[in-house]
N, C-alpha and C. Protein backbone atom coordinates (compact mmCIF):
# COMPACT_ATOMS: atom_id res chain seq x y z
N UNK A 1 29.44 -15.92 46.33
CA UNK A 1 28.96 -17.05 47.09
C UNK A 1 27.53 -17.40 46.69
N UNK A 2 26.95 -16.54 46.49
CA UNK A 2 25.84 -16.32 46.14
C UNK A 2 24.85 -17.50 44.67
N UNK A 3 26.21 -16.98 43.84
CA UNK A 3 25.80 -17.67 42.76
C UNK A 3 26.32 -18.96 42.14
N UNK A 4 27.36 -18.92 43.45
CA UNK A 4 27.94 -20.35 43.39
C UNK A 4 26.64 -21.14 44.07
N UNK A 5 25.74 -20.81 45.42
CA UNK A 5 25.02 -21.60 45.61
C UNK A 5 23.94 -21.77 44.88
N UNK A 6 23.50 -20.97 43.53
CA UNK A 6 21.94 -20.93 42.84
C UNK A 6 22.71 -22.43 42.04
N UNK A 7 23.99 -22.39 41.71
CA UNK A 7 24.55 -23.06 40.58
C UNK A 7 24.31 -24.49 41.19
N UNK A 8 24.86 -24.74 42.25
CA UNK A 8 24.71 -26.17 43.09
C UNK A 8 23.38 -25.98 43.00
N UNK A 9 22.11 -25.59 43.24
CA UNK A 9 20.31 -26.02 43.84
C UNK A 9 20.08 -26.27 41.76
N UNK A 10 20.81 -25.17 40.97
CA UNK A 10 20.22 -25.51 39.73
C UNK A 10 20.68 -27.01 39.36
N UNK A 11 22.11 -27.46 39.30
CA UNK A 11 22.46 -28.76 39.13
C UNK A 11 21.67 -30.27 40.49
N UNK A 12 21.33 -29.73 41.27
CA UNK A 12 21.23 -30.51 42.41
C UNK A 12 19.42 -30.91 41.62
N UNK A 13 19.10 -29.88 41.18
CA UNK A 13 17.67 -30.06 40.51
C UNK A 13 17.17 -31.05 39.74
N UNK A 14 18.15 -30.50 38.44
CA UNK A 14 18.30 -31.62 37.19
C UNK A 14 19.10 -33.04 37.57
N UNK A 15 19.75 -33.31 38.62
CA UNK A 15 20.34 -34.45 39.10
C UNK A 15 19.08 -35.33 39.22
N UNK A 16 18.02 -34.68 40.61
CA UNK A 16 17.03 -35.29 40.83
C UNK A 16 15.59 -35.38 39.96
N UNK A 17 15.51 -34.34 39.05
CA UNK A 17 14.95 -35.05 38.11
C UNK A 17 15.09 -36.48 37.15
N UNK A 18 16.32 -36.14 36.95
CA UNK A 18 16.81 -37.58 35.93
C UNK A 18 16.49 -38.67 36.66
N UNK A 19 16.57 -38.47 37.81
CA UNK A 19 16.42 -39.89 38.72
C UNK A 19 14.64 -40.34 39.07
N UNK A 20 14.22 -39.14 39.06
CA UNK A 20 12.55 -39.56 39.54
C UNK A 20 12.04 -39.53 38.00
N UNK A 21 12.39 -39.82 36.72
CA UNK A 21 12.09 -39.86 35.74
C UNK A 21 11.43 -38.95 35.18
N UNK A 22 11.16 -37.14 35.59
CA UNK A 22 10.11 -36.82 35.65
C UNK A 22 9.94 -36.21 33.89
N UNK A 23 9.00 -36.21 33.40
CA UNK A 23 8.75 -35.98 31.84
C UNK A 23 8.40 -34.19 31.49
N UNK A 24 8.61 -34.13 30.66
CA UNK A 24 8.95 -32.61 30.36
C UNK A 24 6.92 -32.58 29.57
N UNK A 25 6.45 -31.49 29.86
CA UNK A 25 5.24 -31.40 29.50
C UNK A 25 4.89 -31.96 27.94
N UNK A 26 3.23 -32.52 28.09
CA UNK A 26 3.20 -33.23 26.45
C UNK A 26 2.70 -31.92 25.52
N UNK A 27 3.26 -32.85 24.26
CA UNK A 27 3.14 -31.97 23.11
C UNK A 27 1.95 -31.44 22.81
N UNK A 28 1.96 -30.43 22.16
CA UNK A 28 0.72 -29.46 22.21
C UNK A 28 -0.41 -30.74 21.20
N UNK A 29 -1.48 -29.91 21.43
CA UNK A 29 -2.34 -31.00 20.43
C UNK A 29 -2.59 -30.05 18.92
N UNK A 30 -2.46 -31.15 17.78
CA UNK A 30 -2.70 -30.52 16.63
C UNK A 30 -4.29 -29.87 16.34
N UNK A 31 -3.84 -29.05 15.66
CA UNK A 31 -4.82 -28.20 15.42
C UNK A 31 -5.01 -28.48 13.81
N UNK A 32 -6.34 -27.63 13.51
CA UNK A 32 -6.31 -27.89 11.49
C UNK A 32 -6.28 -26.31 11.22
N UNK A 33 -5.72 -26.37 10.10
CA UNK A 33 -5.36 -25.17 9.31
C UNK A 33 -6.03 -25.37 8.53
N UNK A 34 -6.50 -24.36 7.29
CA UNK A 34 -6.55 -24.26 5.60
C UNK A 34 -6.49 -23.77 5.02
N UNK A 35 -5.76 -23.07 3.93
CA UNK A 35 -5.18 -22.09 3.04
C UNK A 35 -4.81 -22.74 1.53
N UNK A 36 -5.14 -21.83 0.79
CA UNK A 36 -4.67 -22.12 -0.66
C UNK A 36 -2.86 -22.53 -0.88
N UNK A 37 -2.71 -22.84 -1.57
CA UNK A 37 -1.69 -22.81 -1.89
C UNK A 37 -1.42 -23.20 -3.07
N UNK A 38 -1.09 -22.19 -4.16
CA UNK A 38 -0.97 -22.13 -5.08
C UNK A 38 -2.32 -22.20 -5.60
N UNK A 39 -3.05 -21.74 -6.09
CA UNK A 39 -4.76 -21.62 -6.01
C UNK A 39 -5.66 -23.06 -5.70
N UNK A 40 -4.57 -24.21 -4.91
CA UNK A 40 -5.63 -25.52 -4.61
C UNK A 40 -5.58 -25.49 -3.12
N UNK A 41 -7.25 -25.45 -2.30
CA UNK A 41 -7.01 -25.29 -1.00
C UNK A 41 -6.59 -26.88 -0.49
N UNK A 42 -6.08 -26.36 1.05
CA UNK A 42 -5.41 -27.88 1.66
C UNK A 42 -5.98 -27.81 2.92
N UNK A 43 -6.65 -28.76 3.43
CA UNK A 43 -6.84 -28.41 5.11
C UNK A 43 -5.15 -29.99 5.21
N UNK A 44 -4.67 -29.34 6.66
CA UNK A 44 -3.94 -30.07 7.06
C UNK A 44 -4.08 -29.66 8.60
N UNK A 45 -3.63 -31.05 8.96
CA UNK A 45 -3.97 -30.94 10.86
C UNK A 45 -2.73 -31.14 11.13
N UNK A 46 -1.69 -30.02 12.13
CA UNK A 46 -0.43 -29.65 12.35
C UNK A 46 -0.06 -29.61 13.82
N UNK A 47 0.77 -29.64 14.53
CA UNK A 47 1.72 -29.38 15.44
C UNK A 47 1.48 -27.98 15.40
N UNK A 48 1.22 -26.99 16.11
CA UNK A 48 1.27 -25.72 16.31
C UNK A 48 2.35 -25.18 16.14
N UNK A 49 3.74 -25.62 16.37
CA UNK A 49 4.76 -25.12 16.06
C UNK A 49 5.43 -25.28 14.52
N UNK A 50 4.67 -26.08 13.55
CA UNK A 50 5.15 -26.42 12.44
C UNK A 50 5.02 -25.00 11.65
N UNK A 51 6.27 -24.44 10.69
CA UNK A 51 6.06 -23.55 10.02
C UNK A 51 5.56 -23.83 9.02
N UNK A 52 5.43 -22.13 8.48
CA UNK A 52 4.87 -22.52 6.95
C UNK A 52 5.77 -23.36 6.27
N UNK A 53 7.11 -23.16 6.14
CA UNK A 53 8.04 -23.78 5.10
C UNK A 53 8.37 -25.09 5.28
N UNK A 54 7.76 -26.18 6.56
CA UNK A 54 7.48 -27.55 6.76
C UNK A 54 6.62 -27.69 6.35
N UNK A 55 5.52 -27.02 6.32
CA UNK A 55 4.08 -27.45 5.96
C UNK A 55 4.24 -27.49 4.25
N UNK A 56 4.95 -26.74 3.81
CA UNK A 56 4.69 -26.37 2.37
C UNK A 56 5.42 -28.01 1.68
N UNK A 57 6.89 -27.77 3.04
CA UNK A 57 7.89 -28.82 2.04
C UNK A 57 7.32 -30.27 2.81
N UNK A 58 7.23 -30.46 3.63
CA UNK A 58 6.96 -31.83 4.23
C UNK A 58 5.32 -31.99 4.19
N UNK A 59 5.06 -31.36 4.33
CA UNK A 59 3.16 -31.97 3.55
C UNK A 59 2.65 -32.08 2.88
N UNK A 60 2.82 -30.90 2.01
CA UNK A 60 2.49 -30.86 1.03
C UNK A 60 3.38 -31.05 -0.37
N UNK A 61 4.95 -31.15 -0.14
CA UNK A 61 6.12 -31.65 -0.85
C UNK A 61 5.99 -30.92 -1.80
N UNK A 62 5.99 -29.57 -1.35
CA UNK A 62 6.47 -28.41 -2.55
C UNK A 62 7.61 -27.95 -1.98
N UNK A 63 8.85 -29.07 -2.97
CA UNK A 63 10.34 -28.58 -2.30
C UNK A 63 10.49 -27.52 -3.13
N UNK A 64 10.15 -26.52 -4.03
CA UNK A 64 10.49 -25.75 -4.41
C UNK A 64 11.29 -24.79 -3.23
N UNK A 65 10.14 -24.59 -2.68
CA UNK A 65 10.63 -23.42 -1.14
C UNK A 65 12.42 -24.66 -0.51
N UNK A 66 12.90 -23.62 -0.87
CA UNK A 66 13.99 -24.07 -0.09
C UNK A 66 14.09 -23.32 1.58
N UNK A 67 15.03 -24.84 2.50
CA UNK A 67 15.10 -24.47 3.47
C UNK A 67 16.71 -23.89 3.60
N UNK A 68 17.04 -22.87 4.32
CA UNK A 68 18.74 -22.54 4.18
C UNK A 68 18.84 -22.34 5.19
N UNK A 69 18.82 -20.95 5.93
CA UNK A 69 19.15 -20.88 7.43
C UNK A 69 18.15 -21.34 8.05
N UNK A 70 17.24 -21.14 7.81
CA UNK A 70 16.12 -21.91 9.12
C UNK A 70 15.69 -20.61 10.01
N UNK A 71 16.60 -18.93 9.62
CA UNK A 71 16.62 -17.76 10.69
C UNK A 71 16.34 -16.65 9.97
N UNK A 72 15.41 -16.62 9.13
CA UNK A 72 15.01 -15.77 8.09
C UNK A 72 15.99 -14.78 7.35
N UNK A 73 17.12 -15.37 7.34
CA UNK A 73 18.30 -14.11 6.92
C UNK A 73 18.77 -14.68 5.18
N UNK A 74 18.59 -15.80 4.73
CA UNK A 74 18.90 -16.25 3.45
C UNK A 74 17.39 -15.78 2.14
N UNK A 75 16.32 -15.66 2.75
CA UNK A 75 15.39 -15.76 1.85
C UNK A 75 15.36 -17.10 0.78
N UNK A 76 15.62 -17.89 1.08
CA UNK A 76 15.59 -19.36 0.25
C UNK A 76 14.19 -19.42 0.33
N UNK A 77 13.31 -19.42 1.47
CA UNK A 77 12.04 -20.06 1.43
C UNK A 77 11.14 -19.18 1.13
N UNK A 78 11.39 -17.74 0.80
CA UNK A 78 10.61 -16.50 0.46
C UNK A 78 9.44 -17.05 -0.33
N UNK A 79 8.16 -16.92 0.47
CA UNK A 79 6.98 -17.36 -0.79
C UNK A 79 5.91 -15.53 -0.81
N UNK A 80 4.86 -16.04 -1.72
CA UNK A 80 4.42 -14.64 -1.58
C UNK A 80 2.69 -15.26 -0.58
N UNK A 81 2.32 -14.55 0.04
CA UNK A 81 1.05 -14.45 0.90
C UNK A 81 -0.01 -13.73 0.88
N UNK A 82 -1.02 -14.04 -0.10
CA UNK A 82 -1.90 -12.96 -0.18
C UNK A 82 -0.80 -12.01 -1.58
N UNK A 83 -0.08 -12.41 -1.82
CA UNK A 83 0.46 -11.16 -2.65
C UNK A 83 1.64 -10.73 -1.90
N UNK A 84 2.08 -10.80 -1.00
CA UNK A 84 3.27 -10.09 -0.31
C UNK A 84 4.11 -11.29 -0.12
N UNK A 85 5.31 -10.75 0.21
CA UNK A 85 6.25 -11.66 0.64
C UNK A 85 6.75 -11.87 2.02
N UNK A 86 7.21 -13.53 1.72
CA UNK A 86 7.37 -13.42 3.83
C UNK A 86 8.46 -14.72 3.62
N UNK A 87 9.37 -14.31 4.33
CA UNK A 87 9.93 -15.76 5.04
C UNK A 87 9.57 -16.94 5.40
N UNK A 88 8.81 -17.98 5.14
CA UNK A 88 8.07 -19.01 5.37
C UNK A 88 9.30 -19.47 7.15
N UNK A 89 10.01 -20.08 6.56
CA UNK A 89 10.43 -20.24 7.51
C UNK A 89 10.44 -19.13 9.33
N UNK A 90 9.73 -18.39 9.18
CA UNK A 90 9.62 -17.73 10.29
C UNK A 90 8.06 -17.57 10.52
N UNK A 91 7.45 -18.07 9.52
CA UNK A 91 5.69 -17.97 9.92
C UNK A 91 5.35 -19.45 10.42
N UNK A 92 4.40 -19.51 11.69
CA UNK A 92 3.98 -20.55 11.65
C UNK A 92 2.50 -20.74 10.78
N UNK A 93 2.73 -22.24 10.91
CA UNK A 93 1.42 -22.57 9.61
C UNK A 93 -0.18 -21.94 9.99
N UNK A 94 -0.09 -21.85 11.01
CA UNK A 94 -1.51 -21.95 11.70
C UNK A 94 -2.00 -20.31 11.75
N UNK A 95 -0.85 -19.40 11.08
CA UNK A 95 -1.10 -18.22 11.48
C UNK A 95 -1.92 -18.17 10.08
N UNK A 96 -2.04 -18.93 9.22
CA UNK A 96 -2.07 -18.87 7.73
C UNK A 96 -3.17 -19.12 7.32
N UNK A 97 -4.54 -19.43 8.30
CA UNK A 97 -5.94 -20.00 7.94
C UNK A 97 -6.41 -18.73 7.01
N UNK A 98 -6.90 -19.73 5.89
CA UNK A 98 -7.74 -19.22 5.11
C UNK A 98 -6.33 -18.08 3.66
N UNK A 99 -5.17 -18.08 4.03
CA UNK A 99 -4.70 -17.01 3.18
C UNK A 99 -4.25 -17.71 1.87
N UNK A 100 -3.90 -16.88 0.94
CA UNK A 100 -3.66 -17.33 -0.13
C UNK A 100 -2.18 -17.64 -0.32
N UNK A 101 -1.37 -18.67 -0.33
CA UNK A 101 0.08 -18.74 -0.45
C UNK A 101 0.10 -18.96 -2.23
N UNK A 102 1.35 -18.36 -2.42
CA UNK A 102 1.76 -18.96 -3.52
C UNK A 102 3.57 -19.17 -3.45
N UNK A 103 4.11 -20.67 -3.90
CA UNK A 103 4.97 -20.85 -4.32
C UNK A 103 6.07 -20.64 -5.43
N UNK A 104 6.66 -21.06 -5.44
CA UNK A 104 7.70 -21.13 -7.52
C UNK A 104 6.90 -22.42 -7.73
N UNK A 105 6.52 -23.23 -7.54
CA UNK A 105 5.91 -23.95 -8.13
C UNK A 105 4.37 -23.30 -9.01
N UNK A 106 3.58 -22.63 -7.95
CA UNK A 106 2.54 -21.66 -8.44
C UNK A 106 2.51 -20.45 -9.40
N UNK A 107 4.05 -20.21 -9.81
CA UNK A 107 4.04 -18.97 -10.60
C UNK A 107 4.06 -19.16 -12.06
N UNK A 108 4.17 -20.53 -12.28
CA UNK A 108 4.39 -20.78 -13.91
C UNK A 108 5.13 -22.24 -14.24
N UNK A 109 5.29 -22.82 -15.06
CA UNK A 109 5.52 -24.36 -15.74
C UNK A 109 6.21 -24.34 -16.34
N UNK A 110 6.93 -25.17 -16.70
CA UNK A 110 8.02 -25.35 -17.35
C UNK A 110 7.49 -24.94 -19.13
N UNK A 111 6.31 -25.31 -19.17
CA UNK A 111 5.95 -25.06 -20.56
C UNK A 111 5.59 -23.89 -20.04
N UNK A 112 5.11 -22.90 -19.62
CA UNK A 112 4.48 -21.35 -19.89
C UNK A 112 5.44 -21.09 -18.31
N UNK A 113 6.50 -20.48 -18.63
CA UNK A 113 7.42 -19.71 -17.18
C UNK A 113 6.48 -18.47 -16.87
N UNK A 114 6.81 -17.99 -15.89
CA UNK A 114 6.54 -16.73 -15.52
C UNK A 114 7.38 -15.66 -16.10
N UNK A 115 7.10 -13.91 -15.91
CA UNK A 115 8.23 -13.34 -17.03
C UNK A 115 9.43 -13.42 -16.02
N UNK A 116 9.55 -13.97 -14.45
CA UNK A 116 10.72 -13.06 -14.13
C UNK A 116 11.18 -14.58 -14.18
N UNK A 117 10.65 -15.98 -14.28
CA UNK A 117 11.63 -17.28 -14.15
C UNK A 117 12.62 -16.66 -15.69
N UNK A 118 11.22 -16.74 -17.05
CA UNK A 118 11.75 -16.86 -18.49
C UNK A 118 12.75 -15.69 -17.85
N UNK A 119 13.36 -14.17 -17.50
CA UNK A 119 14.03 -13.02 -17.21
C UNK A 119 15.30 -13.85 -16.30
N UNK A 120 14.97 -14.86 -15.39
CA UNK A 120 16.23 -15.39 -14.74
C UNK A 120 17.28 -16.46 -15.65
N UNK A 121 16.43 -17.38 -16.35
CA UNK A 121 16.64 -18.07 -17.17
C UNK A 121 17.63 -17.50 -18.52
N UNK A 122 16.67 -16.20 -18.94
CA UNK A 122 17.60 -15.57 -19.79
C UNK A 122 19.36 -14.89 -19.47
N UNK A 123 19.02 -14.32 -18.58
CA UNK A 123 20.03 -13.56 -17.53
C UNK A 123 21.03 -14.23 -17.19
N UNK A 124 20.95 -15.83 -16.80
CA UNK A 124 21.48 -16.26 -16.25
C UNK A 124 22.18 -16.02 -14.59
N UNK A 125 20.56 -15.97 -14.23
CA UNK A 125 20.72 -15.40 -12.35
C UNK A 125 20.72 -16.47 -11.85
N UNK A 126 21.16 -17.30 -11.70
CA UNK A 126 21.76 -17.82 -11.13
C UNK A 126 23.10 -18.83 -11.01
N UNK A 127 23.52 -19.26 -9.99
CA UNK A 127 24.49 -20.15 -10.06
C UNK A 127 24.09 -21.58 -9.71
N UNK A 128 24.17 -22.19 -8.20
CA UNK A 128 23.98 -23.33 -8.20
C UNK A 128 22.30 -23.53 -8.26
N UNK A 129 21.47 -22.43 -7.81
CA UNK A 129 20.41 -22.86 -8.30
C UNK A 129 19.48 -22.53 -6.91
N UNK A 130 19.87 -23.04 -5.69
CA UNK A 130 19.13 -23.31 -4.83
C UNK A 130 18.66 -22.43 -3.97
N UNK A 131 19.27 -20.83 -4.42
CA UNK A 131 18.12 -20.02 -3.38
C UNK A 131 17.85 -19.39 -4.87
N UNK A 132 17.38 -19.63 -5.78
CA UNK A 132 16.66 -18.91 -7.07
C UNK A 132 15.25 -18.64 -6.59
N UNK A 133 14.32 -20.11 -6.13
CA UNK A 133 12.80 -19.91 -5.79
C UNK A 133 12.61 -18.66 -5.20
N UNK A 134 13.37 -18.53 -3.90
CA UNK A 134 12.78 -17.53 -3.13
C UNK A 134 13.62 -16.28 -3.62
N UNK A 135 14.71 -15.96 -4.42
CA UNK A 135 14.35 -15.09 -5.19
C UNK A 135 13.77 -14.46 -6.37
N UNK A 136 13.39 -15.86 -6.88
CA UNK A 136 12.42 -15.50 -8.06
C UNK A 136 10.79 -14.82 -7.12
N UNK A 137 10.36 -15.59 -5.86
CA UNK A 137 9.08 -15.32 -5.48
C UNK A 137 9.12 -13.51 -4.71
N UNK A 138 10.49 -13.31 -4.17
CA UNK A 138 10.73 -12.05 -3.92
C UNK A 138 10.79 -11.27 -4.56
N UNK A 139 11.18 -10.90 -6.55
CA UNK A 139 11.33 -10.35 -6.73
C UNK A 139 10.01 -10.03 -7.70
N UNK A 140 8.96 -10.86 -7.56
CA UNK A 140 7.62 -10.81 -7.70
C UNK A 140 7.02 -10.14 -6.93
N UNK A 141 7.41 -9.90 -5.58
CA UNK A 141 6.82 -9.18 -4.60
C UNK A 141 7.44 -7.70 -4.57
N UNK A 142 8.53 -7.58 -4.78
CA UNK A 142 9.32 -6.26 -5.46
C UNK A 142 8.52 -5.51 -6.14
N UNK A 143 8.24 -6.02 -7.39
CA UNK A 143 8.00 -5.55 -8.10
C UNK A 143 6.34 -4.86 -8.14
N UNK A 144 5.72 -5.57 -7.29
CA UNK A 144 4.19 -5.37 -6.53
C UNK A 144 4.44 -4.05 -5.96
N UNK A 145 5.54 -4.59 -4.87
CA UNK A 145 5.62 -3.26 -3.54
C UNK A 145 6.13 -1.83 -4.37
N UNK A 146 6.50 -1.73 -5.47
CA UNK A 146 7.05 -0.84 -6.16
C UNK A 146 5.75 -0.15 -7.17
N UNK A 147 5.30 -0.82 -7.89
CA UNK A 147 3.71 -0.92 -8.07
C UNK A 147 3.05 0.09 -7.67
N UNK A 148 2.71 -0.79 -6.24
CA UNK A 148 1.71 -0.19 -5.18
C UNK A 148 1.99 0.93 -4.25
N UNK A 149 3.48 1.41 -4.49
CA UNK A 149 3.90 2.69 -3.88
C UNK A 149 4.69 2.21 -2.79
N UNK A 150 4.72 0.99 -2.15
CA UNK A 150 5.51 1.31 -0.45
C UNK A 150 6.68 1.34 -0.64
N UNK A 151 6.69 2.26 0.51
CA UNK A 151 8.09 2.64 0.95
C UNK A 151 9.06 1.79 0.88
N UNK A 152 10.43 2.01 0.75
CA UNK A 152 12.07 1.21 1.10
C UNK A 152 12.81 2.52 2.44
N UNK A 153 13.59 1.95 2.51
CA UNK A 153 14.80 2.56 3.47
C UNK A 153 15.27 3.54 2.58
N UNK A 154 15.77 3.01 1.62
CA UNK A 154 16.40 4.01 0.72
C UNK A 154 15.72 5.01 0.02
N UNK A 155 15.12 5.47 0.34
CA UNK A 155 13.98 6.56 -0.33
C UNK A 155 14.07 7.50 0.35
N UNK A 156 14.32 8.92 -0.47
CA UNK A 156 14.53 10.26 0.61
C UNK A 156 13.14 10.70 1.00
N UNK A 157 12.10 10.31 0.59
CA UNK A 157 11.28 11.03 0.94
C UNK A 157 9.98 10.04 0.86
N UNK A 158 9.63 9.37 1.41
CA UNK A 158 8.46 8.58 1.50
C UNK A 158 6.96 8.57 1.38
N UNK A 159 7.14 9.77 1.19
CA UNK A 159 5.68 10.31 0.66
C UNK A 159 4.89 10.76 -0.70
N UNK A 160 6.34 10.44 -1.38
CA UNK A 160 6.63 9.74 -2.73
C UNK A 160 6.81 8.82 -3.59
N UNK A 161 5.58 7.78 -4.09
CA UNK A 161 5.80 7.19 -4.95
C UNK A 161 7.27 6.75 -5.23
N UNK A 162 7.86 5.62 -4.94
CA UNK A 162 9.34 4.80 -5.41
C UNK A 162 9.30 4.49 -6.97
N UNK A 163 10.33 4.95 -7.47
CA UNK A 163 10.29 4.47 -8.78
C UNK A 163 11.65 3.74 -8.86
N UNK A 164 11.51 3.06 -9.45
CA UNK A 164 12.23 1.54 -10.06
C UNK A 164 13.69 2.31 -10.20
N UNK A 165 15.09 1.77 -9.97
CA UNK A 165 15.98 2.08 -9.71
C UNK A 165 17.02 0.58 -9.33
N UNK A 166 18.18 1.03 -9.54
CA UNK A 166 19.51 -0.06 -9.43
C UNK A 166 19.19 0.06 -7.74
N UNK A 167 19.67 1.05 -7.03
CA UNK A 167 19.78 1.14 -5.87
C UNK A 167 18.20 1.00 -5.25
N UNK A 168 17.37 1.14 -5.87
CA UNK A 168 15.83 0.52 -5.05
C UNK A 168 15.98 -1.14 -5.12
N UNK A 169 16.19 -1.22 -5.86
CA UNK A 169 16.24 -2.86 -6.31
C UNK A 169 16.79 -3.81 -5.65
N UNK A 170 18.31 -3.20 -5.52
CA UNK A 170 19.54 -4.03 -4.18
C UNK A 170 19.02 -3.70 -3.46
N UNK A 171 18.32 -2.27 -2.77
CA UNK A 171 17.63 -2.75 -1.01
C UNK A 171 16.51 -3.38 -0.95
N UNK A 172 15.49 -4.01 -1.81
CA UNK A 172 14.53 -4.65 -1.36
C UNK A 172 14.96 -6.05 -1.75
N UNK A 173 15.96 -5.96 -2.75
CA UNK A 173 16.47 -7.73 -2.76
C UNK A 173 17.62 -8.68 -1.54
N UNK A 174 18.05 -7.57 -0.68
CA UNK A 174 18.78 -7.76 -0.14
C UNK A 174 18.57 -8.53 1.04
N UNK A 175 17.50 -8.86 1.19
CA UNK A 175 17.24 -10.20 2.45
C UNK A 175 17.49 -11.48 1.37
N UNK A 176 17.29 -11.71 -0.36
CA UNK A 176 17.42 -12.26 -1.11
C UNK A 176 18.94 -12.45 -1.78
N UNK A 177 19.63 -12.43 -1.08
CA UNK A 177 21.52 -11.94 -1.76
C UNK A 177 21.73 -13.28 -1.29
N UNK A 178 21.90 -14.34 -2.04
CA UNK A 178 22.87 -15.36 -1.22
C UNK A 178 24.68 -15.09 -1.46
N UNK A 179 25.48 -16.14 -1.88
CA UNK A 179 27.11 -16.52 -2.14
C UNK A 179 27.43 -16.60 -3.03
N UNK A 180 26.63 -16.30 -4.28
CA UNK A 180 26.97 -16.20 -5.88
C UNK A 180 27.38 -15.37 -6.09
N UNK A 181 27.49 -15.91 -7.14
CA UNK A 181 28.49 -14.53 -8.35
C UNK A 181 27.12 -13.92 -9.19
N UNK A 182 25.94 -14.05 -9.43
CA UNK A 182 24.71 -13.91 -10.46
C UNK A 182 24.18 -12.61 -9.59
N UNK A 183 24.56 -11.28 -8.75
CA UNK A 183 23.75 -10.65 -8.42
C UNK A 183 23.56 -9.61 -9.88
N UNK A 184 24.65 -8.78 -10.42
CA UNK A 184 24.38 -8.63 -11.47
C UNK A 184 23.03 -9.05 -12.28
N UNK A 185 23.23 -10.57 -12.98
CA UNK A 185 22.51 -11.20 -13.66
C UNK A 185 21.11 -11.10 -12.99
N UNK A 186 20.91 -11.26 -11.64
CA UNK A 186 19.68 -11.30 -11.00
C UNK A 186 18.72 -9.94 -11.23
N UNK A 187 19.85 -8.85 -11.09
CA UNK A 187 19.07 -7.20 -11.37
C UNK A 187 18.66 -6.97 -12.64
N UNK A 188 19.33 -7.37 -13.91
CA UNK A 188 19.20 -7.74 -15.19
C UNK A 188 18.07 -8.11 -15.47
N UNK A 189 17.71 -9.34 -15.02
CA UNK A 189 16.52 -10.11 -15.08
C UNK A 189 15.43 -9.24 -14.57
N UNK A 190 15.54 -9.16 -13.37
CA UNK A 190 14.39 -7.62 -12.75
C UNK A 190 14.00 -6.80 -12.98
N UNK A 191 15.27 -6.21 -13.86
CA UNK A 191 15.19 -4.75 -14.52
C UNK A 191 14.36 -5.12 -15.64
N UNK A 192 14.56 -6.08 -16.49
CA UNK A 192 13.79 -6.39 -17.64
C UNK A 192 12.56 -6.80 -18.08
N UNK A 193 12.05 -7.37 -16.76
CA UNK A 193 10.39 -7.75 -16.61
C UNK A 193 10.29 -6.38 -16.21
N UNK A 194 10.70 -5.38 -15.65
CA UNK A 194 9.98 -3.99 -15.31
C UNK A 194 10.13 -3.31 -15.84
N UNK A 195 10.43 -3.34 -17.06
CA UNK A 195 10.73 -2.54 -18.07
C UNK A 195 11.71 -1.17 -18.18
N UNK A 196 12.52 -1.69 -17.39
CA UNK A 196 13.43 -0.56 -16.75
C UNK A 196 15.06 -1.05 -17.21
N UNK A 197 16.18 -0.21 -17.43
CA UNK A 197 17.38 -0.95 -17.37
C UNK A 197 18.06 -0.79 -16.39
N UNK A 198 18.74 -1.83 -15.88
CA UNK A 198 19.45 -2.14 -14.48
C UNK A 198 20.75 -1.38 -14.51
């Protein structure tokens, strides 16, 4: 009975709102950001809720970053930050003052690639094409975090230096796995800028 009556006062609510016109609170006020991106800084004045991966693609129209789920689970929009990698789509812009982003647009040109685009290119990692960026920018960050020693899941012992491996490789690429057939080709490519065989 109980929750039959919360259900009538909740509908009886929104009835009489619609009718007294009443307006849902105003939008936050923009704020300014500024961060590099790709080594040219940008101030832009944003919506507080705008992410990085709007800001990157709708302001600054670096569609490279692809958008896919929108729920950080595809890595399409994977850029690197300061050197690390992040989901754009799950950062907002404003968290980003002052840091260094870099894109696939920022990693290299069509005339001078980077080694892991020229390594995808060769490989043939990919298929239709459209989550390549953010695994080309992830597996730049891979290859850092492997580098610099940090830890994976898959590591028996963490207090050990990770060394380059098939099975290190699939767990740190694996927020990066889209619906292709190119994962093969993708480790190939990885393995070969790191001088390692896949």
């Amino acid at each position: 009975m109980l929750a039959g009556g919360a259900a009538t006062a909740v509908v009886a609510t929104s009835h009489a709102s619609a009718r007294t016109g009443d307006r849902p609170a105003a939008d936050p006020a923009p704020v300014k950001v500024s961060f590099k991106v790709n080594g040219e800084r940008h101030d832009l004045t944003l919506d507080t809720r705008t992410t990085l991966l709007d800001a990157l693609r709708e302001h600054l129209h670096l569609t490279g970053t692809k958008k896919g789920c929108d729920h950080g689970q595809c890595g399409a929009c994977t850029v690197l930050v300061d050197g690390v990698r992040i989901n754009s789509c799950l950062s907002l812009a404003v968290m980003h003052e002052g840091d260094d982003v870099t894109t696939i647009e920022g990693l290299g040109t069509p005339e001078k690639l980077h080694p892991l685009q020229a390594a995808f290119v060769k490989h043939d990692g990919y298929q239709c094409g459209y989550c390549t960026p953010g695994q080309i920018c992830s597996a730049v960050g891979v290859l850092d975090e492997i580098k610099r020693g940090v830890p994976s899941h898959v590591q028996a012992d963490i207090a050990v230096s990770p060394a380059f491996s098939n099975l290190e490789l699939r767990e740190r690429m694996s927020g990066n796995i889209c619906r292709c057939g190119a994962y093969s080709n993708i480790a190939e490519a990885i393995a070969e800028v790191a001088g390692e065989k896949a």
